[in-house]
N, C-alpha and C. Protein backbone atom coordinates (compact mmCIF):
# COMPACT_ATOMS: atom_id res chain seq x y z
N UNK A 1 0.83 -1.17 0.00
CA UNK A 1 0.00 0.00 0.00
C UNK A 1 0.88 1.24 0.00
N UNK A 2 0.58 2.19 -0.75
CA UNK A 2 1.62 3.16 -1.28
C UNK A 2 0.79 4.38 -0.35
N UNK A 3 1.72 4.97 0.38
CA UNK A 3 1.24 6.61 1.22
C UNK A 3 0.96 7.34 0.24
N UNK A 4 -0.22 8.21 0.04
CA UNK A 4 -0.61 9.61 -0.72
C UNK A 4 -0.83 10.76 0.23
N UNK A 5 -0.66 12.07 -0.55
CA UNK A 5 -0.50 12.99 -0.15
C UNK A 5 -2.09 13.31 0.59
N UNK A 6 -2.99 12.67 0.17
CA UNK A 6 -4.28 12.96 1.18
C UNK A 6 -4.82 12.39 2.14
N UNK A 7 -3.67 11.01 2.78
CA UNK A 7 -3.66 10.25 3.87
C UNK A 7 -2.80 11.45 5.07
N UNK A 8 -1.92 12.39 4.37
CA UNK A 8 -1.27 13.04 5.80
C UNK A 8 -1.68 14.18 5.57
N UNK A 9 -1.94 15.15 4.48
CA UNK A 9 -2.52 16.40 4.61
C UNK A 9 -4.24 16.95 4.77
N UNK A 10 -4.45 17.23 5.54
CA UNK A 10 -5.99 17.26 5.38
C UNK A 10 -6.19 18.49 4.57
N UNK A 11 -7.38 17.84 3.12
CA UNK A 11 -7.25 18.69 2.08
C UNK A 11 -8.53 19.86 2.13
N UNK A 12 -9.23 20.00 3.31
CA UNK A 12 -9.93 20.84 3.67
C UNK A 12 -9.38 21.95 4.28
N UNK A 13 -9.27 23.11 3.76
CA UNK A 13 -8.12 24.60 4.91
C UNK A 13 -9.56 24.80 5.70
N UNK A 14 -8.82 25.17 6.93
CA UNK A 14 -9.84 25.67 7.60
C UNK A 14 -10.12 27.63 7.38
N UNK A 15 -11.26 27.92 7.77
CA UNK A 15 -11.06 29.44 7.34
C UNK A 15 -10.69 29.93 8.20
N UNK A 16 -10.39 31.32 8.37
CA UNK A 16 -9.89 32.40 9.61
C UNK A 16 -10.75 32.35 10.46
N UNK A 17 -12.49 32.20 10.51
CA UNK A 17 -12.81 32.42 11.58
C UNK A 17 -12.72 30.95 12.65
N UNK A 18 -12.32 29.76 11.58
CA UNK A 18 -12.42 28.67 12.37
C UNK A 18 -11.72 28.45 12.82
N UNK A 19 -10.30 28.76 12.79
CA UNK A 19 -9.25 28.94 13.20
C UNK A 19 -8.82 29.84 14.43
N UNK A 20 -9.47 31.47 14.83
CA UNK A 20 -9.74 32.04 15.61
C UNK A 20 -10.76 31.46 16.79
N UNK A 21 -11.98 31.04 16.36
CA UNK A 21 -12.56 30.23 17.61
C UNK A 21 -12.00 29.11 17.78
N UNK A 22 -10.79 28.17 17.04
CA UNK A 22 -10.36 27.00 17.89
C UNK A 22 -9.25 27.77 18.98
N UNK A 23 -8.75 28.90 18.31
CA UNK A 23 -7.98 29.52 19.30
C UNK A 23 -8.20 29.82 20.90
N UNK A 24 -9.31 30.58 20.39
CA UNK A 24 -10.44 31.59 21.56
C UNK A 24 -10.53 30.13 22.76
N UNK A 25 -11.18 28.75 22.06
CA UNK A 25 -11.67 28.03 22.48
C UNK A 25 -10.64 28.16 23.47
N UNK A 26 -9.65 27.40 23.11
CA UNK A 26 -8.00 26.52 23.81
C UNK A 26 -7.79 28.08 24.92
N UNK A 27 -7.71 28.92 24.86
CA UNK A 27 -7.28 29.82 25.66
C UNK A 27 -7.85 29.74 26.44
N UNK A 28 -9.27 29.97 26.38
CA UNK A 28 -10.37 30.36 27.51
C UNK A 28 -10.18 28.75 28.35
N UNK A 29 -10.35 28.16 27.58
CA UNK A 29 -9.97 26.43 28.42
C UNK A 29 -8.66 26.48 29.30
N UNK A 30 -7.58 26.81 28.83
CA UNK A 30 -6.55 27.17 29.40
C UNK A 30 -6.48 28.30 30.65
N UNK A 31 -6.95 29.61 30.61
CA UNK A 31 -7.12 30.50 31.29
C UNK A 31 -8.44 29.48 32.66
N UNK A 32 -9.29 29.09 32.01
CA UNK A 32 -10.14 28.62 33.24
C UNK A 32 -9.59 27.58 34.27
N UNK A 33 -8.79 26.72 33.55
CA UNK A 33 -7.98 25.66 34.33
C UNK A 33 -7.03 26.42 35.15
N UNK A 34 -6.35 27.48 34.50
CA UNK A 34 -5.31 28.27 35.87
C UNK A 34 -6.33 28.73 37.21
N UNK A 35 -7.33 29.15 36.81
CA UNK A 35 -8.02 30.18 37.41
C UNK A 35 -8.53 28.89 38.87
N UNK A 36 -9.50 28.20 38.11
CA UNK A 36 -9.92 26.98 39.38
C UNK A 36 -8.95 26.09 40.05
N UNK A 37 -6.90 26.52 39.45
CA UNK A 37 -6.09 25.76 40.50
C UNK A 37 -6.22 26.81 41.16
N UNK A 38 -6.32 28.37 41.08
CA UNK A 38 -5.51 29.09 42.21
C UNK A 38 -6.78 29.40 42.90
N UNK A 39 -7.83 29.26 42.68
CA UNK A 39 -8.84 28.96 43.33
C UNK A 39 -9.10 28.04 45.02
N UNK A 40 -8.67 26.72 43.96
CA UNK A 40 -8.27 25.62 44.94
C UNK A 40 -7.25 25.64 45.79
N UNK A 41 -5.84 26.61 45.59
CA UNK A 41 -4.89 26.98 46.13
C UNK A 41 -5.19 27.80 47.31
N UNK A 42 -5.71 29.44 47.15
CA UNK A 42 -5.97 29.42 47.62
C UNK A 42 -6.86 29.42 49.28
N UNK A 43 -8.36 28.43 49.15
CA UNK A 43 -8.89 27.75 50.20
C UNK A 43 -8.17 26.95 50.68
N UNK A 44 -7.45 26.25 50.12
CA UNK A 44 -6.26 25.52 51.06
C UNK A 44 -5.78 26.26 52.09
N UNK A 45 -5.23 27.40 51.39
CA UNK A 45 -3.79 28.10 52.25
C UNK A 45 -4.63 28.94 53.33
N UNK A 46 -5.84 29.07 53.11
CA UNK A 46 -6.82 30.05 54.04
C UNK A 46 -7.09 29.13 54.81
N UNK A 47 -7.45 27.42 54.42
CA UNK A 47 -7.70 26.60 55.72
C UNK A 47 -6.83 26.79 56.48
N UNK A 48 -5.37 26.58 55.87
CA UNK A 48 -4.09 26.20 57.05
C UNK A 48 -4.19 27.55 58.01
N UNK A 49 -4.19 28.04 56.98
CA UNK A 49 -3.87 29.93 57.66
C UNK A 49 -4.97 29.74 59.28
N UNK A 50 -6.59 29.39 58.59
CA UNK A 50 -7.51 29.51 60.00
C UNK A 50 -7.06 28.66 60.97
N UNK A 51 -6.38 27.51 60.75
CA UNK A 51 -5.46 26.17 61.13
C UNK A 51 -4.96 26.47 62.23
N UNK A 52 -3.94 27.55 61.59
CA UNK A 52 -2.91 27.96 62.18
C UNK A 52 -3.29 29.15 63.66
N UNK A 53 -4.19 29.43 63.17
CA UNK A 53 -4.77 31.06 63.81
C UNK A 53 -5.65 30.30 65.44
N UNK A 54 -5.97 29.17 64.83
CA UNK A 54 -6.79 28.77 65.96
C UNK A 54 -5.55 27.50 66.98
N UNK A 55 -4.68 27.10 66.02
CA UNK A 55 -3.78 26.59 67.45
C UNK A 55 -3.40 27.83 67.91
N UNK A 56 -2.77 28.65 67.97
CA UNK A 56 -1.89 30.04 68.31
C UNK A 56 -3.37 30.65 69.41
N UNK A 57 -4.04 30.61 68.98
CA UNK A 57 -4.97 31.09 69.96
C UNK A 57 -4.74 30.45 71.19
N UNK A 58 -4.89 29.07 71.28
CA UNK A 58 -5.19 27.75 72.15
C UNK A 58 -3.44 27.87 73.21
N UNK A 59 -2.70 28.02 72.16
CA UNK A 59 -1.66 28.32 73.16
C UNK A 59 -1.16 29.45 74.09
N UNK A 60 -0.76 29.12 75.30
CA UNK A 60 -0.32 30.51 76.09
C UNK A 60 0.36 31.27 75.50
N UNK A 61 0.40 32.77 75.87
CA UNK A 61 1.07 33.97 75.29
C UNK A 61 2.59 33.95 75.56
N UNK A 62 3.15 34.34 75.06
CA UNK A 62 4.26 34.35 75.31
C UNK A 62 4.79 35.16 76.50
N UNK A 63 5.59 34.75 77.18
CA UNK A 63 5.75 35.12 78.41
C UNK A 63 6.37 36.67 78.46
N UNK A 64 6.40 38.31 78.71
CA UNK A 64 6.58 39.48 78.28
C UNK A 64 8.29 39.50 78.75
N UNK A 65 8.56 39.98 78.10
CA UNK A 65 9.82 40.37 78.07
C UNK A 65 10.26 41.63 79.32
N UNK A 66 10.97 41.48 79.99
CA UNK A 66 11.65 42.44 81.27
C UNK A 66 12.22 43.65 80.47
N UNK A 67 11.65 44.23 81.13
CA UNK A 67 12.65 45.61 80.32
C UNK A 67 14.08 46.29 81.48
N UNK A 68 14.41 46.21 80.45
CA UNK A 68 16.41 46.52 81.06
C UNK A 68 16.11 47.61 81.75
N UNK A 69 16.76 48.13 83.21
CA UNK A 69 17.11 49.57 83.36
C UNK A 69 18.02 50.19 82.78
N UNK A 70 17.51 51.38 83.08
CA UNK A 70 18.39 52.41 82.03
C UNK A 70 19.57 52.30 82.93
N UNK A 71 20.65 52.48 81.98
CA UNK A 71 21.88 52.46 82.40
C UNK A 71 22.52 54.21 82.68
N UNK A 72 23.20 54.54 83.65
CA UNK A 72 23.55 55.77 83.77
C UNK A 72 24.84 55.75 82.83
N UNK A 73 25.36 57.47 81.98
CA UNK A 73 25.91 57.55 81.47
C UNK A 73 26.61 58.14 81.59
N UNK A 74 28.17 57.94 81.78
CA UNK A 74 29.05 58.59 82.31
C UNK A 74 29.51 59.72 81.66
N UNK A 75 29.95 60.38 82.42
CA UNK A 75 30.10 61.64 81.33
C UNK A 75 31.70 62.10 81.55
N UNK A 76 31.71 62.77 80.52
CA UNK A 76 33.33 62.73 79.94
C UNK A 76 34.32 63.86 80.62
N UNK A 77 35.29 63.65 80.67
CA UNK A 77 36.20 65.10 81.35
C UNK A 77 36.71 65.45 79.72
N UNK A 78 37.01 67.19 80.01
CA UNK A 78 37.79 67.47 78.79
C UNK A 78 39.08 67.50 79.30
């Protein structure tokens, strides 16, 4: 069986506008798939975040820090 040129080229051109909506199509498909990961991203990171917000609550405060006395400052001879 011998290959012809109308087994690999498809001898129908498509026109400009069909060509523009397969475009339009693939983008908007593309653009929507980014959109519903960072979507899914994220409610994730807002769960952990509330996650996070509600152990930190649950734990004691941190114990306050002492504040230094002031130190006197000697003063200089000329």
């Amino acid at each position: 069986m011998t290959a012809t040129k109308g087994e690999f080229f498809n001898p129908a051109k498509l026109s400009s506008r069909d060509k523009a909506e397969a475009t339009d199509h693939t983008a908007r498909a593309i653009i929507a798939a980014e959109a519903s990961a960072r979507d899914k991203k994220t409610e994730k990171l807002r769960a952990l975040r509330l996650q996070q917000a509600a152990e930190g609550a649950e734990a004691s405060p941190p114990p306050a820090k002492k504040r230094r006395s002031t130190a006197k400052v000697a003063k200089r001879r000329s």
